[in-house]
N, C-alpha and C. Protein backbone atom coordinates (compact mmCIF):
# COMPACT_ATOMS: atom_id res chain seq x y z
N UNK A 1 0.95 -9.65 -5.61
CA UNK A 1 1.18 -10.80 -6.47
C UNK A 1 2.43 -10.52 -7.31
N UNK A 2 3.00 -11.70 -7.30
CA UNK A 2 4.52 -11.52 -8.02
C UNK A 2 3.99 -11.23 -9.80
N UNK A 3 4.63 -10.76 -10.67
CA UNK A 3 4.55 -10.32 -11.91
C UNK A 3 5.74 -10.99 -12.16
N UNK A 4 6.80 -10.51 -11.92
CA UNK A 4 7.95 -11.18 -12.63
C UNK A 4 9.52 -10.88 -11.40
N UNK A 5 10.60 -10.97 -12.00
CA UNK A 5 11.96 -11.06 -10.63
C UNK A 5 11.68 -9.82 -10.14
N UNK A 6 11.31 -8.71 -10.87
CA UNK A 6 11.58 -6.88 -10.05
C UNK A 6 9.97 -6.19 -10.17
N UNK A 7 9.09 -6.97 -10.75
CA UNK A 7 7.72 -6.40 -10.57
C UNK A 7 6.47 -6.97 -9.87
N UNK A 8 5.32 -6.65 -9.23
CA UNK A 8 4.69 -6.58 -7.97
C UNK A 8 3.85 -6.08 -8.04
N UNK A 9 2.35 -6.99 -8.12
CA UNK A 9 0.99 -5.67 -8.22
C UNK A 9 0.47 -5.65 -6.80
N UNK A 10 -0.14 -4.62 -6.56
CA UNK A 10 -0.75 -4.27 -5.02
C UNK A 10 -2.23 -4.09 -5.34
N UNK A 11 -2.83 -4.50 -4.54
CA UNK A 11 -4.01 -4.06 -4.28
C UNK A 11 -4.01 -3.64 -2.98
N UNK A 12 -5.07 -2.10 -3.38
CA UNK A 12 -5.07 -1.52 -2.47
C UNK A 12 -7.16 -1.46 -2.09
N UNK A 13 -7.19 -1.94 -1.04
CA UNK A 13 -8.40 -1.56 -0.68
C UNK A 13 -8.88 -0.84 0.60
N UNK A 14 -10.11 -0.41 0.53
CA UNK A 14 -10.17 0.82 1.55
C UNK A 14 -11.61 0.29 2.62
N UNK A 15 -11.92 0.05 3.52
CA UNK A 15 -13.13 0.42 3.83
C UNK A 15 -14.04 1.53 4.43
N UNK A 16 -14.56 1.95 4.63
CA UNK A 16 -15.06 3.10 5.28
C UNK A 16 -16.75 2.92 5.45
N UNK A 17 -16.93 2.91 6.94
CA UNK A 17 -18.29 2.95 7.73
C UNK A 17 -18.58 3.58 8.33
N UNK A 18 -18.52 5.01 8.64
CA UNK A 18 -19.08 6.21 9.44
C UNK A 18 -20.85 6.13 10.02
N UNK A 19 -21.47 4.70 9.29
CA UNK A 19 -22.61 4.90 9.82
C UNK A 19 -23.55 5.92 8.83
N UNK A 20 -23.11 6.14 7.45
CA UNK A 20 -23.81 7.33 6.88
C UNK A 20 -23.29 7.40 5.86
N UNK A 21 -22.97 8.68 4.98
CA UNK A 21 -22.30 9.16 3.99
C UNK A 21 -20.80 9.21 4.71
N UNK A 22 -19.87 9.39 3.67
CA UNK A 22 -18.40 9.20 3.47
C UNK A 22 -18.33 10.68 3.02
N UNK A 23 -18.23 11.59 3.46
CA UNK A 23 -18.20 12.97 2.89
C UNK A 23 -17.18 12.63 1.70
N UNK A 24 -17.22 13.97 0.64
CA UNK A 24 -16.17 13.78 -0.66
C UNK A 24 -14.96 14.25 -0.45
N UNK A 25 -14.87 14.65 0.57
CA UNK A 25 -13.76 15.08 0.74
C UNK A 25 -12.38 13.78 1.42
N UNK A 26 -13.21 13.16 2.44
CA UNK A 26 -12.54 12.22 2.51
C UNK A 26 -12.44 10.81 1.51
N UNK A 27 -13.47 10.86 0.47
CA UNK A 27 -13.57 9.66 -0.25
C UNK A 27 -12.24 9.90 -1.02
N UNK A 28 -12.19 10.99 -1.55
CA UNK A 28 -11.17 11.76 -2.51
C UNK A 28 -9.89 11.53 -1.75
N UNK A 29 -9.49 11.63 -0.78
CA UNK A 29 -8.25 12.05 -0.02
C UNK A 29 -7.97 10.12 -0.19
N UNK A 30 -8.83 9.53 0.49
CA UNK A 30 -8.49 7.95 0.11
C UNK A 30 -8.12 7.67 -1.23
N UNK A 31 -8.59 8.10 -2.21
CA UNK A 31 -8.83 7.55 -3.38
C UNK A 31 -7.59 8.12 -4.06
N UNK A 32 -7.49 9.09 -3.82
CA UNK A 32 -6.13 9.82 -4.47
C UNK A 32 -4.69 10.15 -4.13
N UNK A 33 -4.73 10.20 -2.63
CA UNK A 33 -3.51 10.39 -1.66
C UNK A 33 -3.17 9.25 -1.40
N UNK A 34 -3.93 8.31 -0.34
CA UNK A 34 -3.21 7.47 0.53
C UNK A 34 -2.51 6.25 -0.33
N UNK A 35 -2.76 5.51 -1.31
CA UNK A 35 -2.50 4.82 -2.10
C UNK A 35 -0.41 5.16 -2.63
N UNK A 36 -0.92 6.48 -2.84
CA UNK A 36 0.38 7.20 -3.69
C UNK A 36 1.49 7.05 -2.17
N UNK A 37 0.77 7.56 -0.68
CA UNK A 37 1.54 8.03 0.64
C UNK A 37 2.12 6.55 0.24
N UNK A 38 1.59 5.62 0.58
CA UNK A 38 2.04 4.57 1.24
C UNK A 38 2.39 3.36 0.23
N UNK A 39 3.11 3.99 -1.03
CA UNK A 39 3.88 3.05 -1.62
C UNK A 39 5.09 3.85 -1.49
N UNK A 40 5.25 5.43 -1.28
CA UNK A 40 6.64 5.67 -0.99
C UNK A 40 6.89 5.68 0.49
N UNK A 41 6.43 5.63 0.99
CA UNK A 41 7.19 4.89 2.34
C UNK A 41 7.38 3.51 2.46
N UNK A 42 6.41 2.84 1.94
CA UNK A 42 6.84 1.80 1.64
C UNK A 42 7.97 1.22 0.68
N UNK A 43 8.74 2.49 -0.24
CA UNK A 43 9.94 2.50 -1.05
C UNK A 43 10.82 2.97 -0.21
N UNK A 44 10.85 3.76 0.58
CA UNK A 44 11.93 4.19 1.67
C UNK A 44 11.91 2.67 2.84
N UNK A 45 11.26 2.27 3.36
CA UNK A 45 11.37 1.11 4.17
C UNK A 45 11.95 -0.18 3.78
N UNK A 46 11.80 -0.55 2.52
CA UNK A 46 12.60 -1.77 2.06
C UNK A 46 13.98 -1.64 1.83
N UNK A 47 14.37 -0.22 1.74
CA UNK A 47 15.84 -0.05 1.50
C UNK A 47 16.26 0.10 2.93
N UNK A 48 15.69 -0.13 4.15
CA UNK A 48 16.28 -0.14 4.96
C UNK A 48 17.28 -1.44 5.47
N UNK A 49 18.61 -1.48 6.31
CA UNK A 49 19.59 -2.55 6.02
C UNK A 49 18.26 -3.96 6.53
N UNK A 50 17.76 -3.67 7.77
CA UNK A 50 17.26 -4.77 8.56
C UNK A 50 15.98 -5.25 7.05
N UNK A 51 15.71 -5.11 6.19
CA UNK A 51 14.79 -5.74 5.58
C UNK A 51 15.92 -6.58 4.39
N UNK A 52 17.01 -5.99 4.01
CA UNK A 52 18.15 -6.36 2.46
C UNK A 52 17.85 -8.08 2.96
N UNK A 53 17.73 -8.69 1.71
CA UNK A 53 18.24 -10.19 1.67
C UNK A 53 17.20 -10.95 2.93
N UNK A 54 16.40 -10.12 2.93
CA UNK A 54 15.22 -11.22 4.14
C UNK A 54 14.01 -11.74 3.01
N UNK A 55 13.56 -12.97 3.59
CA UNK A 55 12.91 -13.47 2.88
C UNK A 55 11.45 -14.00 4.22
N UNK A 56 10.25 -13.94 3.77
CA UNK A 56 9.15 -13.76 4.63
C UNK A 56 8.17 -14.85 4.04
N UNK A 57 7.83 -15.68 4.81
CA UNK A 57 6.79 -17.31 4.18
C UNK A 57 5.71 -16.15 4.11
N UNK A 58 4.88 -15.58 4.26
CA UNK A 58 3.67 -15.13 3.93
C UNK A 58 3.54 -14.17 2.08
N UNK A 59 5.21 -14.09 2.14
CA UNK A 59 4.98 -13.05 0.59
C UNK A 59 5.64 -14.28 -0.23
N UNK A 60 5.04 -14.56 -1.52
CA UNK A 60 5.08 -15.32 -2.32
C UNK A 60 5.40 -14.92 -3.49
């Protein structure tokens, strides 16, 4: 969701169904890693040339 011209909130959600418990080890690794992984790649990918000055009907 847009915030303002240069800010952007994300939601990040997770699911997980193993059929059982979610051991803590992986609840943790979701909860604390992947969130953090995949907004800096996702900061390295927008500075790439093929994304500069594109505009996409689904992001608002």
């Amino acid at each position: 969701k847009r915030v303002d011209a240069t800010h952007t909130t994300l939601d990040y959600y997770f699911h997980g169904d193993p059929g059982g418990n979610i051991p803590s080890w992986l609840a943790n690794s979701v909860v604390e890693e992947n969130p953090l992984k995949l907004l800096q790649n996702f900061h390295d990918l927008v500075k790439l040339e093929r994304y500069q000055g594109k505009k996409f009907a689904f992001i608002k």
